[in-house]
Structure formats: structure tokens, C-alpha cells
Protein backbone atom coordinates (compact mmCIF):
# COMPACT_ATOMS: atom_id res chain seq x y z
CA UNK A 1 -5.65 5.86 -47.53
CA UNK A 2 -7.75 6.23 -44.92
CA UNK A 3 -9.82 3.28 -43.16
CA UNK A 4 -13.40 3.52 -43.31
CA UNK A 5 -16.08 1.96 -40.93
CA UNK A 6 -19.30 0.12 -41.74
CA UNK A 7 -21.20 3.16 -42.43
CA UNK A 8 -18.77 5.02 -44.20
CA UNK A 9 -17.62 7.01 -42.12
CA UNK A 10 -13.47 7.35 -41.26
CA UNK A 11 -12.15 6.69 -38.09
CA UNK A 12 -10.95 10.71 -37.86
CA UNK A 13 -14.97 11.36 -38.24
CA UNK A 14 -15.82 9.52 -35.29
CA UNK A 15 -17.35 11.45 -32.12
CA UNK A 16 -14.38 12.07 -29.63
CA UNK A 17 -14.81 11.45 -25.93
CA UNK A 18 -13.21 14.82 -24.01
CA UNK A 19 -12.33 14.84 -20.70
CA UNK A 20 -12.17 18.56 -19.35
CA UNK A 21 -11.06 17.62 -15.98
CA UNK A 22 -9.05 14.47 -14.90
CA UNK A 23 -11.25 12.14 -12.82
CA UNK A 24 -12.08 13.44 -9.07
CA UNK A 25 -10.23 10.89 -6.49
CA UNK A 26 -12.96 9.41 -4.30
CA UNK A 27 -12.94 11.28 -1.05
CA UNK A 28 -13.91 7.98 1.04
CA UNK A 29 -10.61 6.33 0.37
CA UNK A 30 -8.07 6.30 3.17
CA UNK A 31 -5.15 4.42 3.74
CA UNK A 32 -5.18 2.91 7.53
CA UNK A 33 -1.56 1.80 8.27
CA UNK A 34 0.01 0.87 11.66
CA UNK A 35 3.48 1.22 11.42
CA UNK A 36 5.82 3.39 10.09
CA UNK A 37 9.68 3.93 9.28
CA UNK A 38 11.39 4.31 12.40
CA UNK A 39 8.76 2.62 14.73
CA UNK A 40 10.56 -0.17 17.63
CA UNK A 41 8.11 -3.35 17.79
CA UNK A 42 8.48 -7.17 18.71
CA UNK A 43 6.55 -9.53 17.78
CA UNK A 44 4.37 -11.73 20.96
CA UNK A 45 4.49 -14.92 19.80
CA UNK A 46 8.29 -15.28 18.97
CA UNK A 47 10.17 -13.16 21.53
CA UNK A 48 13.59 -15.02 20.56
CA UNK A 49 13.43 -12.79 17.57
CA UNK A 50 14.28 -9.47 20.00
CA UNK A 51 13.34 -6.37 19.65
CA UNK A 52 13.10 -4.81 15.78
CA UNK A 53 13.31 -1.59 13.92
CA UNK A 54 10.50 -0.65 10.99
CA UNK A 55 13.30 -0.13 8.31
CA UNK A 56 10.62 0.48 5.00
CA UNK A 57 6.89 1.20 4.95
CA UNK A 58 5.25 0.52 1.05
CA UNK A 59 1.91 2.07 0.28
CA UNK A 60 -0.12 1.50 -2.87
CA UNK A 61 -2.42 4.37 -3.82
CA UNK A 62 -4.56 2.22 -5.79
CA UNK A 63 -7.60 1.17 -3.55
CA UNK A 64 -7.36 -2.54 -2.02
CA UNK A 65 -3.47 -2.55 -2.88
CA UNK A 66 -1.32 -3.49 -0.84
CA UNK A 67 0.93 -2.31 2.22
CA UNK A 68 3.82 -3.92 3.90
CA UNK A 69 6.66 -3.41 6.20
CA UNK A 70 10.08 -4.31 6.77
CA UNK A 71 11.18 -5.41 10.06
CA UNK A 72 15.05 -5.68 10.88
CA UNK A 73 15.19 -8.05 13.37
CA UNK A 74 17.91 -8.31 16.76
CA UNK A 75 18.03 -11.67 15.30
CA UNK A 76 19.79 -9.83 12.18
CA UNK A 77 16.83 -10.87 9.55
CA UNK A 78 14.60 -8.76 7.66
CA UNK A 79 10.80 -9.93 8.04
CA UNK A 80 7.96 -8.72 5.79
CA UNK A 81 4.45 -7.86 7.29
CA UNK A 82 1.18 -6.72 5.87
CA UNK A 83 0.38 -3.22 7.68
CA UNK A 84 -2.84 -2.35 6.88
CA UNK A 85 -5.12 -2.58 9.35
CA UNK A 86 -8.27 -3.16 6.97
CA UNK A 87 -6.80 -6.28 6.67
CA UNK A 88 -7.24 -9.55 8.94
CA UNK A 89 -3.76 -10.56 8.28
CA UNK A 90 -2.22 -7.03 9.54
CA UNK A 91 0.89 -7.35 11.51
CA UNK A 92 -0.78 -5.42 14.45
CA UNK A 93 -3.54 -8.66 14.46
CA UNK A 94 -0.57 -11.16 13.87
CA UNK A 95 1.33 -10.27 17.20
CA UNK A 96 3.74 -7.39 16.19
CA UNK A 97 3.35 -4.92 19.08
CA UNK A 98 4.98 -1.28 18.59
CA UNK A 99 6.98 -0.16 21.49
CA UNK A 100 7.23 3.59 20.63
CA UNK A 101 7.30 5.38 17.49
CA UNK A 102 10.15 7.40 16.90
CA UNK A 103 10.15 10.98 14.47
CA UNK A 104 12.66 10.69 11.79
């Protein structure tokens, strides 16, 4: 038994939308991160922390997701920032300073 519709006609009968391509990505979209794995910061305001060590860098690739970072600490804690720099409340705009980036 097949369903029918209001006008009679079954659901198998209804127009199909095809999509012969996926989607385009939108070309404007880029992600604007400060830090990244590997990076040596500190933070300005609390300088009894020490020095730290980027330890994980998240990206979202949907558009106004979010981005973070882990910090280890010479303290020995792990300390989560926001690091996009679209974003008033990016580490970089918080106090964390990067020392020198170093290739992994």
C-alpha cells in the first residue's frame, strides 16, 4: 500500500530535488588563529603561572565555531583559551603573549 497525498498523487510521484554537484564552500571564509601546537607563550597578567607550551589547537570548520587551545602550564595545569582572533575574548587580547613558535 502505498500513501497517497491530497491530490492523489504518491509520495514516489513527487518531483525530486537533484543536486549534481555538492554545495561550493564559500571562498570568503577563513579561519584566523593565533597559536598553534608547539608555540612557547605566558600569559601578562599572571606571570606566577611561568612560561607554557601550546599542547592542542581545535578548529571547527563550520563558520562562527569555535577554536581553543591548550596551554600546559610551568605551574603543571592545563588552561583552555579561545584562539581566534575574530573574537574579543581571544587569548592573544586576554594577555597570552607567544614567545616563539616552534616547527613540529
Amino acid at each position: 500500500m502505498s500513501k497517497t497525498l491530497r491530490e492523489g498523487k504518491t509520495l514516489n510521484q513527487l518531483p525530486q530535488k537533484w543536486m549534481e554537484h555538492p554545495p561550493a564552500k564559500k571562498q570568503g571564509y577563513e579561519k584566523h588563529t593565533y597559536l598553534h601546537v608547539g608555540d612557547k607563550v605566558f600569559h601578562k597578567k599572571f606571570k606566577s603561572w611561568g612560561c607554557g607550551i601550546v599542547i592542542e589547537a581545535r578548529t571547527s570548520s563550520v563558520p562562527g565555531g569555535l577554536f581553543y587551545v591548550r596551554i600546559q602550564f610551568q605551574d603543571g595545569k592545563k588552561r583552555v583559551f579561545n584562539n581566534s582572533l575574530d573574537n574579543v575574548c581571544c587569548c592573544y587580547y586576554t594577555g597570552i603573549t607567544l614567545l616563539n613558535r616552534v616547527k613540529l
